[in-house]
Protein backbone atom coordinates (compact mmCIF):
# COMPACT_ATOMS: atom_id res chain seq x y z
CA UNK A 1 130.12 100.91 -159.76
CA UNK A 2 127.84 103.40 -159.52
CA UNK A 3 124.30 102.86 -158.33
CA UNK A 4 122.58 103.81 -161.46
CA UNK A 5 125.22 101.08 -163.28
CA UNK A 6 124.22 98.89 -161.07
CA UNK A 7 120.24 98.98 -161.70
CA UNK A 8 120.54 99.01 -164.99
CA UNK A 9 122.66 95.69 -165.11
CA UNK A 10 120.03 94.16 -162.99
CA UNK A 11 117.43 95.10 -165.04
CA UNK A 12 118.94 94.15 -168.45
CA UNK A 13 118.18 90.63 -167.80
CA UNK A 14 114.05 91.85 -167.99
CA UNK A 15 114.07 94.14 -171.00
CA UNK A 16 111.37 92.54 -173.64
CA UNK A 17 110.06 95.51 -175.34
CA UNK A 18 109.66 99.40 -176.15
CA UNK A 19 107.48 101.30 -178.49
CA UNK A 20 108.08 104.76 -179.75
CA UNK A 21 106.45 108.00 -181.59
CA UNK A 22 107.66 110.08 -184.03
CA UNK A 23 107.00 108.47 -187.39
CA UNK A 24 103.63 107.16 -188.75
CA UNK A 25 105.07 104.85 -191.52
CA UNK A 26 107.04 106.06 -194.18
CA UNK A 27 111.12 106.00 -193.87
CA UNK A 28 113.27 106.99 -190.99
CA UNK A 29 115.30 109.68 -191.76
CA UNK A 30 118.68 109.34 -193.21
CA UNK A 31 120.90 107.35 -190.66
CA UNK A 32 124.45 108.61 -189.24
CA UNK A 33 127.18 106.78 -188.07
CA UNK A 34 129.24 106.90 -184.70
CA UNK A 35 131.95 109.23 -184.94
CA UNK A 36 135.19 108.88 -182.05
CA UNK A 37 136.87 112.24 -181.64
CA UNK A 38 139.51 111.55 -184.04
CA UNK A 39 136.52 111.20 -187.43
CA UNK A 40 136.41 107.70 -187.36
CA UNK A 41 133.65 105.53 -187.52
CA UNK A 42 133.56 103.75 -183.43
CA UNK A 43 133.33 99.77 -184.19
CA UNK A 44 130.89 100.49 -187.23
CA UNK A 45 127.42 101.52 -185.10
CA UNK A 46 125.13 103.26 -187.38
CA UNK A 47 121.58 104.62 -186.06
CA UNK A 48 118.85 103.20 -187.65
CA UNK A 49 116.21 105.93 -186.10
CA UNK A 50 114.98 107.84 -183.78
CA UNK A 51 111.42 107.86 -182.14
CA UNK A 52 110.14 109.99 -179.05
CA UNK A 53 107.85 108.51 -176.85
CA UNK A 54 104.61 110.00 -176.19
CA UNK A 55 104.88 109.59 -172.44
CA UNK A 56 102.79 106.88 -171.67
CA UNK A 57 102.10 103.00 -171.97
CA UNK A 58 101.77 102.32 -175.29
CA UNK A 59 104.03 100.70 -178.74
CA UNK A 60 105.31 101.36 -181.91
CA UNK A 61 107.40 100.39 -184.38
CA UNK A 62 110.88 102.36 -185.93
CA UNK A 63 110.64 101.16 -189.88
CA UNK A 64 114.42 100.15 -190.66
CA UNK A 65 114.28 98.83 -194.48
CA UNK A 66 115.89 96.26 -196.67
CA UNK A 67 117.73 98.52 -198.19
CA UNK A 68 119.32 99.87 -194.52
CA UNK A 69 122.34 96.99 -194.76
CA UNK A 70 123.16 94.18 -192.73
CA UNK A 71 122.92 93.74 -188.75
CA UNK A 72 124.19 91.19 -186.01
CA UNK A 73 123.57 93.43 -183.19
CA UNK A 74 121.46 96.46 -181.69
CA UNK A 75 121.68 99.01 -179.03
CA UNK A 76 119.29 101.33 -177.83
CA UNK A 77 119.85 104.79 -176.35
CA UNK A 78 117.22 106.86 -174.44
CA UNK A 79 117.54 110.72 -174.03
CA UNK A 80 115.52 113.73 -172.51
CA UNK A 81 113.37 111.35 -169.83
CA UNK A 82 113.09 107.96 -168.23
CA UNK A 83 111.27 105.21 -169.47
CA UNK A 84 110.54 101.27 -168.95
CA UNK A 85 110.64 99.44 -171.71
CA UNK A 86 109.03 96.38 -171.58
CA UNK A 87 109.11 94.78 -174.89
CA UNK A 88 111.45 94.75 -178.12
CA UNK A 89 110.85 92.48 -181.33
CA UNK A 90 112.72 92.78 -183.98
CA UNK A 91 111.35 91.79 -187.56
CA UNK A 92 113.91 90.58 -189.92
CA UNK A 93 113.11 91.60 -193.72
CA UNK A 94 112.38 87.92 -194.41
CA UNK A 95 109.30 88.43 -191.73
CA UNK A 96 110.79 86.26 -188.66
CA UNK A 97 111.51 88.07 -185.49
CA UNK A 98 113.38 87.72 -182.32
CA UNK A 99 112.55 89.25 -178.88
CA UNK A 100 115.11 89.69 -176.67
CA UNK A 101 114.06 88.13 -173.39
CA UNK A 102 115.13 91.15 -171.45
CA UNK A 103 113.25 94.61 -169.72
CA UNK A 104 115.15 97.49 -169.65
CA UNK A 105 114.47 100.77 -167.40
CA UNK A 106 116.39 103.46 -168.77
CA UNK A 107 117.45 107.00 -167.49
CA UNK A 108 117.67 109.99 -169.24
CA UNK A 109 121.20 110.03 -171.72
CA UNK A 110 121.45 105.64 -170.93
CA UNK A 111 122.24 103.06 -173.11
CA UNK A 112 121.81 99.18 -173.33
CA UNK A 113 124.27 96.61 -173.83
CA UNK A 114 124.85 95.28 -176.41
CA UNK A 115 121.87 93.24 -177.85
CA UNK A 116 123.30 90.19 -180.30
CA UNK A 117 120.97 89.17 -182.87
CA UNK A 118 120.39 85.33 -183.92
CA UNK A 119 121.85 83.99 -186.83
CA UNK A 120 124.24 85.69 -189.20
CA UNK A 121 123.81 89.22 -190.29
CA UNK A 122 120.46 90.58 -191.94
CA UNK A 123 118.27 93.00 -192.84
CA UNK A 124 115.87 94.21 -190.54
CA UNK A 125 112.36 95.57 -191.61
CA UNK A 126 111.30 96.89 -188.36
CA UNK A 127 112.05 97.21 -184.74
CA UNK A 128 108.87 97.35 -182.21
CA UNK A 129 108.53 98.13 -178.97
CA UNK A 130 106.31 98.75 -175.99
CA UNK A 131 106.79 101.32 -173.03
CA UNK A 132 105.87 102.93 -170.30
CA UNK A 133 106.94 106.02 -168.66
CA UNK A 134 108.11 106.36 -165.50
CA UNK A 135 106.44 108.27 -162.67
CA UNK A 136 107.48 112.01 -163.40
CA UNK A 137 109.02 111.40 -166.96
CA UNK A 138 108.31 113.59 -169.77
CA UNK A 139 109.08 112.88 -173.56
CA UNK A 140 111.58 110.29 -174.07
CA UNK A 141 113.43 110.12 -177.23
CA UNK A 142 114.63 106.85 -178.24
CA UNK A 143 117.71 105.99 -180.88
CA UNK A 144 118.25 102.35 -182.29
CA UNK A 145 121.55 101.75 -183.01
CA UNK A 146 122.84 98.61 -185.54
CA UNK A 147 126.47 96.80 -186.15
């Protein structure tokens, strides 16, 4: 296992948030699906959107939307920069949450494991998070993926 592999399952276990810029309300844009090399969809992932951190501590929140579908589980994959995420709650569309009681550092082109939701499948209305940079990372962009 590498040693990047390695930090990143250690730090899994301490991931509890993440925020994100890019939209300022209003609907992500239209979300795509995971496609293996042979066109298929790979185990149903869609993304739900795409933020890009501003570089520094702060939060956001990626608007998902009723009308988005169904979801037992998330991942999140961070391109372009590093980043410490320190907090992720996701709002169901019947206004409960649930925060994962993890803290995530990612690097540039990682992803997290898989993050199970509670409960059986529903819509989410939003997914926020708070962040940090890490020392010498630039703009981060962030996708949130749903199954």
């Amino acid at each position: 296992m590498t040693k990047s592999a390695s930090l990143l399952l250690l730090a899994f276990p301490l991931l509890a948030g993440c925020t994100v810029h890019t939209y300022s309300g209003g609907r992500p844009p239209p979300r795509t699906t995971v496609v293996s090399s042979d066109g298929s969809a790979a185990a149903g992932w869609e993304q739900l959107g795409v933020l890009t951190v501003n570089g520094s501590n702060d939060r956001d929140s990626l608007p998902v939307g009723r009308s988005e579908g169904l979801f037992a589980a998330l991942r999140i994959h961070v391109n372009n920069s590093a980043l410490r995420m320190h907090n992720i709650v996701v709002v169901f569309a019947d206004g409960t949450t649930y925060s994962p009681d993890t803290r995530l550092v990612f690097n540039a082109g990682s992803t997290s494991s898989v993050i199970d939701l509670p409960g059986t499948r529903r819509a989410i209305r939003r997914v926020d998070f708070r962040y940090t940079d890490l020392a010498g990372g630039g703009r981060a962009q962030v996708e949130v993926w749903g199954r």
